[in-house]
C-alpha atoms as a PDB file:
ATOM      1  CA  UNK A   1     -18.303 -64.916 166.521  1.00  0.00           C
ATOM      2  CA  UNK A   2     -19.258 -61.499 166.522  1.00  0.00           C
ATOM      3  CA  UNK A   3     -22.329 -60.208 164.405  1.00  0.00           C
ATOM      4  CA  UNK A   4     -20.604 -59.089 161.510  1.00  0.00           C
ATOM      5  CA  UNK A   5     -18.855 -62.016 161.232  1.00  0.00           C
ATOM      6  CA  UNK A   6     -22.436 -63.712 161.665  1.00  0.00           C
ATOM      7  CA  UNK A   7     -23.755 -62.074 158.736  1.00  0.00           C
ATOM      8  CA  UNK A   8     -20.876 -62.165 156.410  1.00  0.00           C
ATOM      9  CA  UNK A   9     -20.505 -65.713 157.103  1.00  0.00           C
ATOM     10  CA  UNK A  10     -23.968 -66.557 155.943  1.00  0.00           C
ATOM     11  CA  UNK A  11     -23.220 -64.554 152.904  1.00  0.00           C
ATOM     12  CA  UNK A  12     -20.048 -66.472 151.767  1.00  0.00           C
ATOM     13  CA  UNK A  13     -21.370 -69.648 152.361  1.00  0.00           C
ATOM     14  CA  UNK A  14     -23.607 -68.730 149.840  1.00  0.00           C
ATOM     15  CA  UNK A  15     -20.870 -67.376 147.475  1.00  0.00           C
ATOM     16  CA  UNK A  16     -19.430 -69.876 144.566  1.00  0.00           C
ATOM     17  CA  UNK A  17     -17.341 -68.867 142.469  1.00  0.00           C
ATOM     18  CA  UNK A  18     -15.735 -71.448 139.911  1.00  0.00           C
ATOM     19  CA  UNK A  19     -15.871 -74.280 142.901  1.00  0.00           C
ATOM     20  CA  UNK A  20     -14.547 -72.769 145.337  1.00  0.00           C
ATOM     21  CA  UNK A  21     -15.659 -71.698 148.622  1.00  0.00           C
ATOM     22  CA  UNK A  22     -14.664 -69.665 151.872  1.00  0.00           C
ATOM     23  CA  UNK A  23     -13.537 -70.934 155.250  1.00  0.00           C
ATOM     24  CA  UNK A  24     -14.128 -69.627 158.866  1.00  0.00           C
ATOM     25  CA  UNK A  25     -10.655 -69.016 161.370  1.00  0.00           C
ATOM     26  CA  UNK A  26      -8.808 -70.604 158.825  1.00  0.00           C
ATOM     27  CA  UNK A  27      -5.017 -71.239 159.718  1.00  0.00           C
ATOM     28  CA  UNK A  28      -2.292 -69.595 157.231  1.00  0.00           C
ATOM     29  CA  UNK A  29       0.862 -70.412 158.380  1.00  0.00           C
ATOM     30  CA  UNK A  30       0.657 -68.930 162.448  1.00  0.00           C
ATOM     31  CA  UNK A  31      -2.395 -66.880 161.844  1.00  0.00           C
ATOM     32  CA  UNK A  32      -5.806 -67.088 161.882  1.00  0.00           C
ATOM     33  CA  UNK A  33      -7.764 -65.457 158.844  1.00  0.00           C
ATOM     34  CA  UNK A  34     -11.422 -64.662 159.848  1.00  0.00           C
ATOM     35  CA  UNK A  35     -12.477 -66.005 156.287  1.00  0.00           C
ATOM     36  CA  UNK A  36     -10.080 -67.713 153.641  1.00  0.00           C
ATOM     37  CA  UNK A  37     -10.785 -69.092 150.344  1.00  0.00           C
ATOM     38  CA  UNK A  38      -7.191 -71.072 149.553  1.00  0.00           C
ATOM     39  CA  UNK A  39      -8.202 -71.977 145.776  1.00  0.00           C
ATOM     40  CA  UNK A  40      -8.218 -68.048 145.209  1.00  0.00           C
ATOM     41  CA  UNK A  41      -5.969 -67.097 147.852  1.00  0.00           C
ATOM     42  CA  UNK A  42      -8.579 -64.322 149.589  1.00  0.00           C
ATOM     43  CA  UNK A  43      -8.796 -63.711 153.205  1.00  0.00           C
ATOM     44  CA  UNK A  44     -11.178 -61.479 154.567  1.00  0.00           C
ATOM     45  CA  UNK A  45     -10.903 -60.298 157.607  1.00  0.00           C
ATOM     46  CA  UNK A  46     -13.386 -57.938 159.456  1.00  0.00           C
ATOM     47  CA  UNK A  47     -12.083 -54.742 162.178  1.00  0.00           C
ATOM     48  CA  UNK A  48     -13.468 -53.664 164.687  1.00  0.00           C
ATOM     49  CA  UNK A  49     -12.343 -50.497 167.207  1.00  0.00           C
ATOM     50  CA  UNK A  50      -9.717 -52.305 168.711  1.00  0.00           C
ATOM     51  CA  UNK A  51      -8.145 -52.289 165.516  1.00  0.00           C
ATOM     52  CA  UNK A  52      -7.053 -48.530 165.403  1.00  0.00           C
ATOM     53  CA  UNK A  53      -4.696 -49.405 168.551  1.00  0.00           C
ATOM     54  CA  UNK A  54      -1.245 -48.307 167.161  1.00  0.00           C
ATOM     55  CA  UNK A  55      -0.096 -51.727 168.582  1.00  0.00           C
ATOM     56  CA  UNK A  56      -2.544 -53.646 166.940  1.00  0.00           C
ATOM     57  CA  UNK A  57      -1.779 -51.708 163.695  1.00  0.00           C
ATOM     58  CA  UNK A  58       1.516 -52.812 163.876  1.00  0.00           C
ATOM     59  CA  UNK A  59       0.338 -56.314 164.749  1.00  0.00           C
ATOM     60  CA  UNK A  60      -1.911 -56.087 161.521  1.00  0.00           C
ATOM     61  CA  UNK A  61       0.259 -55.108 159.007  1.00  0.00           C
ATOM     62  CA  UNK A  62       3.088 -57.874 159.679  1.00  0.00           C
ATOM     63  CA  UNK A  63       0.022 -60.439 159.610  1.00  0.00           C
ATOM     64  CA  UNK A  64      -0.713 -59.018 155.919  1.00  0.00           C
ATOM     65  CA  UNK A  65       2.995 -58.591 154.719  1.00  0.00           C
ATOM     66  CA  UNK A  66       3.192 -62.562 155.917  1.00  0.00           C
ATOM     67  CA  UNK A  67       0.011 -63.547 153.979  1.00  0.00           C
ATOM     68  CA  UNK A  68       0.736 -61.485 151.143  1.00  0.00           C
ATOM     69  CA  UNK A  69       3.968 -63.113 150.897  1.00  0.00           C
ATOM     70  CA  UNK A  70       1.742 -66.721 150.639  1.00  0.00           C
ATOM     71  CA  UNK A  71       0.837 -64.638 147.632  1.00  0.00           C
ATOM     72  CA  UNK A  72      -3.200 -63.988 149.611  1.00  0.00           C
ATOM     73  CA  UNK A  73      -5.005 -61.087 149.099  1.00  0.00           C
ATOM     74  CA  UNK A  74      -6.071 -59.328 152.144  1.00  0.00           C
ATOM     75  CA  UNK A  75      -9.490 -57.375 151.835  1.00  0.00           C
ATOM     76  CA  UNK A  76     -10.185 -55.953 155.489  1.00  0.00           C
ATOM     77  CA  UNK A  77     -13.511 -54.230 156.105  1.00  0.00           C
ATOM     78  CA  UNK A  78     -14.691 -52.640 159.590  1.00  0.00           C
ATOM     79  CA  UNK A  79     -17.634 -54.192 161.359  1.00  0.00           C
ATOM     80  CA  UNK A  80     -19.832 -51.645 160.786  1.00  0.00           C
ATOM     81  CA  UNK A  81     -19.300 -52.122 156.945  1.00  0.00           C
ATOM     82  CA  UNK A  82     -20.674 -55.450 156.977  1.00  0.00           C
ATOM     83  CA  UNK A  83     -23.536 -54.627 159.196  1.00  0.00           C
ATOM     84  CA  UNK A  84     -25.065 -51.566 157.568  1.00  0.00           C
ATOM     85  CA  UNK A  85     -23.235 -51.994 153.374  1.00  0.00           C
ATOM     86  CA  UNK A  86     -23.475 -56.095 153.107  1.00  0.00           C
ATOM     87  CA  UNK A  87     -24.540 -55.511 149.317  1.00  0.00           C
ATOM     88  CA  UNK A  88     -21.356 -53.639 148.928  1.00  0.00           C
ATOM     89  CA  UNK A  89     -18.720 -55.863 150.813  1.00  0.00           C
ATOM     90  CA  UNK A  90     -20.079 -59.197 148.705  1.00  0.00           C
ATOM     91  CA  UNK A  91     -19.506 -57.282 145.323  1.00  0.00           C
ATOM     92  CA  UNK A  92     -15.873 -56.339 146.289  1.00  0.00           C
ATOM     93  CA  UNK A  93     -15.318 -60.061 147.536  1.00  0.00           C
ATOM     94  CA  UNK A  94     -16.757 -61.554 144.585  1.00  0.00           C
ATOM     95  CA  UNK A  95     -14.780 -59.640 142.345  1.00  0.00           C
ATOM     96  CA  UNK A  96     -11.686 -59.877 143.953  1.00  0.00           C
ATOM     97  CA  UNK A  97     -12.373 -64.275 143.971  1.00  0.00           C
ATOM     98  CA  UNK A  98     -13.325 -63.978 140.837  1.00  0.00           C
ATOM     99  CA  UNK A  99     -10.104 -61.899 139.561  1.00  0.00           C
ATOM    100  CA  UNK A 100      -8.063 -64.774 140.878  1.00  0.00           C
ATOM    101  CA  UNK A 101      -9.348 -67.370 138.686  1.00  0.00           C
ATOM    102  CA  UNK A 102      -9.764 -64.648 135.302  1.00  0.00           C
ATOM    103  CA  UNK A 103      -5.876 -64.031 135.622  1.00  0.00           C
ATOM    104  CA  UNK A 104      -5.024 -65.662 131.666  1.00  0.00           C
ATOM    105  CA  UNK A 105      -1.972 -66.823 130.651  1.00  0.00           C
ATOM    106  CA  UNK A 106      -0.343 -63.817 127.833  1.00  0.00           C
ATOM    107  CA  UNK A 107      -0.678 -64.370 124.382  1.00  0.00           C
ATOM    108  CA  UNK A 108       2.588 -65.610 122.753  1.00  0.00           C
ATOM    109  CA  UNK A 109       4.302 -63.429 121.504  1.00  0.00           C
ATOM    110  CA  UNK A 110       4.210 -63.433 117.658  1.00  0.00           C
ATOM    111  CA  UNK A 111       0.537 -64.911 117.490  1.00  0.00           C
ATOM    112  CA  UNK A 112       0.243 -68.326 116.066  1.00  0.00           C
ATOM    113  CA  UNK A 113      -1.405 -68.410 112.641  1.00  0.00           C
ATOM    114  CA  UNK A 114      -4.929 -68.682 113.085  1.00  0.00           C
ATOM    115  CA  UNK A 115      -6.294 -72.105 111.263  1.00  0.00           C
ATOM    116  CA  UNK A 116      -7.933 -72.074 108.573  1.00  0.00           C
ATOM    117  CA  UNK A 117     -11.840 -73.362 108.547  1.00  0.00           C
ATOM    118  CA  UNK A 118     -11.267 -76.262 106.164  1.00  0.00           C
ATOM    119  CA  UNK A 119      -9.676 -78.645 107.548  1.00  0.00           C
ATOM    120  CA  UNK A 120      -7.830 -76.377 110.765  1.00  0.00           C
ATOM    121  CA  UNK A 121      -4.112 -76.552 109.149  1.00  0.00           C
ATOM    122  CA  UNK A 122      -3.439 -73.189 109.717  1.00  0.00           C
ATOM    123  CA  UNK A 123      -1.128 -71.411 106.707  1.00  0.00           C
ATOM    124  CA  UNK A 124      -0.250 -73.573 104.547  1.00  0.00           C
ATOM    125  CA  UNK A 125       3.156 -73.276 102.228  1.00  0.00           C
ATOM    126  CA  UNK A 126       4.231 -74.584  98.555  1.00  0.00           C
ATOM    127  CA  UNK A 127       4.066 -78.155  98.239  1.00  0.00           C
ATOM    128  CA  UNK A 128       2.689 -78.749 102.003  1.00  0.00           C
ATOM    129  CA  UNK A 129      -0.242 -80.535 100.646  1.00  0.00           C
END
């Protein structure tokens, strides 16, 4: 485990957002994320200079088209991001696990009636009594 991951583990362990909670080199499918939470399908995973190989590049983006395709979000943030901006990465994580579970159902589509406050039988015709 490399430093970065060191010190964003300890942070996510520490994250809880309704329930849930992160995992280290989870398995999705034939990959390995760095740092999954399934209930909110996140993965996280951290870059560092071997990254910008055009091969690895390549490598990268087929691992994200496959995970977004699981219907994950993949945040990626370098090394150095974690190490010198922690404050920074944990707000865009916890807003991103916290988006998955604020996602509400739409509003049918007229509105019901709203009910009225005696006795919660909404609107109430001729002769319904």
């Amino acid at each position: 485990m490399t430093d970065a991951e060191r010190k964003l583990w300890w942070h996510l362990r520490e994250l809880k957002v309704d329930g849930s909670h992160f995992r280290r080199q989870a398995t999705i499918g034939p990959f390995y994320a760095d740092f999954a939470c399934h209930e909110c399908k996140l993965v996280i995973d951290l870059d560092g200079s071997g990254h910008m190989h055009p091969d690895r590049v390549a490598a990268d983006d087929a691992r994200t088209r496959f995970l977004k395709s699981q219907g994950y979000t993949v945040l990626r943030f370098w090394n150095t991001d974690v190490l010198r901006e922690i404050e920074g990465v944990m707000t865009i994580i916890h807003d991103a696990a916290l988006g998955a579970f604020e996602i509400a159902p739409p509003t049918p589509d007229p509105s019901p009636p709203r009910a009225r406050a005696r006795g919660g039988r909404g609107r109430q015709t001729r002769g319904a009594m």
